[in-house]
C-alpha atoms as a PDB file:
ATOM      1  CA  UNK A   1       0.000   0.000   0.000  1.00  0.00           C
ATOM      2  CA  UNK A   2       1.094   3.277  -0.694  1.00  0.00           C
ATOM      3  CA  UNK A   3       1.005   6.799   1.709  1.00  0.00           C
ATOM      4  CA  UNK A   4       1.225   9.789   0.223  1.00  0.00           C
ATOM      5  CA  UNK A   5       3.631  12.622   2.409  1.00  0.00           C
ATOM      6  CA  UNK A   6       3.980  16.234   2.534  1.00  0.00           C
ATOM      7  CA  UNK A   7       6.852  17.509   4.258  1.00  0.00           C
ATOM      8  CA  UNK A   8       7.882  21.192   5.089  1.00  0.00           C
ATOM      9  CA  UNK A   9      11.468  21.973   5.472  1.00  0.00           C
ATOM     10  CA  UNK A  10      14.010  24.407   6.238  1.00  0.00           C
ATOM     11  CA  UNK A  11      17.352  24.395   4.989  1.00  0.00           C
ATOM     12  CA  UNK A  12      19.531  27.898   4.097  1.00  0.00           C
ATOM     13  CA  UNK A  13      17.292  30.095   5.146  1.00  0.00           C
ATOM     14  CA  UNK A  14      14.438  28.774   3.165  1.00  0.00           C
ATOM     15  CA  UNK A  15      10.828  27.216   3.772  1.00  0.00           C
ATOM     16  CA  UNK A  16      10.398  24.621   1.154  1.00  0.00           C
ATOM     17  CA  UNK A  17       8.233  21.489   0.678  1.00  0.00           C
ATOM     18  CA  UNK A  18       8.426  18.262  -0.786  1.00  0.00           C
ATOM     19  CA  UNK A  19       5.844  15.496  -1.352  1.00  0.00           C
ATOM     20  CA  UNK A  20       5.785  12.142  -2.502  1.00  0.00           C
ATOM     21  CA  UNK A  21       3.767   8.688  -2.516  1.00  0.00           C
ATOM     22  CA  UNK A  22       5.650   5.829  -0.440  1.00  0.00           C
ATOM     23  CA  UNK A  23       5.028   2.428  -0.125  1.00  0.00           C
ATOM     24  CA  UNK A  24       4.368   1.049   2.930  1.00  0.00           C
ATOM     25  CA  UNK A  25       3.786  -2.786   4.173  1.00  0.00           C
ATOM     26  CA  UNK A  26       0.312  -3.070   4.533  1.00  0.00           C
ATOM     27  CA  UNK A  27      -0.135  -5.106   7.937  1.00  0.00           C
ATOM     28  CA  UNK A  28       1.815  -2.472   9.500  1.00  0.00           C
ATOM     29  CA  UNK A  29      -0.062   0.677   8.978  1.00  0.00           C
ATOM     30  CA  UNK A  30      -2.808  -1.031   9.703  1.00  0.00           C
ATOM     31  CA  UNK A  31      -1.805  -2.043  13.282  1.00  0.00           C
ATOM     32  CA  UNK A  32      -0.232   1.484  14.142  1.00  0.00           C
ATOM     33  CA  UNK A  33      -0.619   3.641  11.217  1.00  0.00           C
ATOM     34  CA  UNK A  34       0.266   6.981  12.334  1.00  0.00           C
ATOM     35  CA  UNK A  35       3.888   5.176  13.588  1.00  0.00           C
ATOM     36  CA  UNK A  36       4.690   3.557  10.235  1.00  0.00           C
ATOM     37  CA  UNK A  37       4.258   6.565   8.069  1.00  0.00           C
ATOM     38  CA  UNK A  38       6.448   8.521  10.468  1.00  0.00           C
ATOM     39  CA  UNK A  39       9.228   5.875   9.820  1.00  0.00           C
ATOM     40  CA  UNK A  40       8.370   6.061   5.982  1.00  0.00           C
ATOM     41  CA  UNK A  41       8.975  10.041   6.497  1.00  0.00           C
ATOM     42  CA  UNK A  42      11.796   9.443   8.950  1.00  0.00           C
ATOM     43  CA  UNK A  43      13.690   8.157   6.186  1.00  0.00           C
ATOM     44  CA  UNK A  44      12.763  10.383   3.274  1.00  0.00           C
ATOM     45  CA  UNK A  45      13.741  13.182   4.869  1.00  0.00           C
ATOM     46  CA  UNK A  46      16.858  11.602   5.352  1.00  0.00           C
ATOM     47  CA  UNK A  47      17.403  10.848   1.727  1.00  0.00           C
ATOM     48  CA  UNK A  48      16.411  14.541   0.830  1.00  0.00           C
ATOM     49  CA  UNK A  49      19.040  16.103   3.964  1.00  0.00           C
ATOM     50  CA  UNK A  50      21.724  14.563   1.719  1.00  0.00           C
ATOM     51  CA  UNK A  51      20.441  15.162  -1.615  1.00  0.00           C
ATOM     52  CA  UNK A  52      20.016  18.453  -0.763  1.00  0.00           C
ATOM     53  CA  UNK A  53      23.554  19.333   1.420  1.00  0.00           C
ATOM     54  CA  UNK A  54      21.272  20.529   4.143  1.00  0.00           C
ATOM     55  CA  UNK A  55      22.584  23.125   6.257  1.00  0.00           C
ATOM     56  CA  UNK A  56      23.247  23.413  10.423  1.00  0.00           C
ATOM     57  CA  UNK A  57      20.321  25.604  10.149  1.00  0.00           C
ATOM     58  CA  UNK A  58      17.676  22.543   8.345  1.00  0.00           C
ATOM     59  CA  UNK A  59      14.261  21.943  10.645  1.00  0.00           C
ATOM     60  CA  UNK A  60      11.485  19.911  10.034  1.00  0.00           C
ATOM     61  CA  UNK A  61       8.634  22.674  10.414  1.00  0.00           C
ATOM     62  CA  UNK A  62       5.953  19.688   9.151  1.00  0.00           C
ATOM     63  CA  UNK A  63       4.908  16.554   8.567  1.00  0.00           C
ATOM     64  CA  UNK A  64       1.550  15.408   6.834  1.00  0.00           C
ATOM     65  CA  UNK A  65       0.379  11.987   5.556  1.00  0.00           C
ATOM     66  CA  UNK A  66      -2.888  11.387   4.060  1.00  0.00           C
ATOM     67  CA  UNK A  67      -3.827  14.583   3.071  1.00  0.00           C
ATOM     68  CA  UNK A  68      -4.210  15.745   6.779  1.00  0.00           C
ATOM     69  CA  UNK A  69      -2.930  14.100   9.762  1.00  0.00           C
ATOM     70  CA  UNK A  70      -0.201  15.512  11.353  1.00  0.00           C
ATOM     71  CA  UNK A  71       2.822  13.205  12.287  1.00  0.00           C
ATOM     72  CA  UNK A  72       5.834  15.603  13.059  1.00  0.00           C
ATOM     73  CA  UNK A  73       5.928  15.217  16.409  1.00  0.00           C
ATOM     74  CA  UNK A  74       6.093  11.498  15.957  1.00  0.00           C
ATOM     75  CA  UNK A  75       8.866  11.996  13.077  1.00  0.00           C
ATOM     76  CA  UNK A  76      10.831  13.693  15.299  1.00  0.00           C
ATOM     77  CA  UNK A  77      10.478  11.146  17.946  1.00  0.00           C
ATOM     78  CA  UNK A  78      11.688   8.773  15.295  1.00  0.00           C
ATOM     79  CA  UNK A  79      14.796  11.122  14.869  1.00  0.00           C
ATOM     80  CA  UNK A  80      15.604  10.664  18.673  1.00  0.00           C
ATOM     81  CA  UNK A  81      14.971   6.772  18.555  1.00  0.00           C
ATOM     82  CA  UNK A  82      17.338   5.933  15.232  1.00  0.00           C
END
């Protein structure tokens, strides 16, 4: 199944946003889905820190799955637990 993400950023001094679909496995978003697409951003915004050359100054300001449910706070949990 896939999850479509919205994330807003902030990297050199400039708000930007990125959003993508991302597959996810299926038995796991349905037994804690909020959890599993913060992993699934987790690591996207990973991918896009070094794609990017992200500066000292890069934030997560946002995190959206689904069109509107808010997981940043849980993204940045994941941030604390990797």
């Amino acid at each position: 199944m896939n999850i479509n993400i919205k994330v807003y950023l902030h990297s050199k001094g400039t708000k930007f946003l990125q959003s993508g679909s991302f597959p996810v496995v299926n038995s796991e978003l349905k037994k804690e889905p909020d959890w599993t697409a913060a992993v699934a951003a987790y690591e996207w915004i990973q991918q896009i820190k070094i794609k990017f050359a992200a500066s000292e100054d890069f934030r997560i300001d946002q995190v959206i799955y689904n069109e509107d449910i808010d997981i940043t706070e849980l993204v940045e949990k994941v941030g604390t637990l990797s």
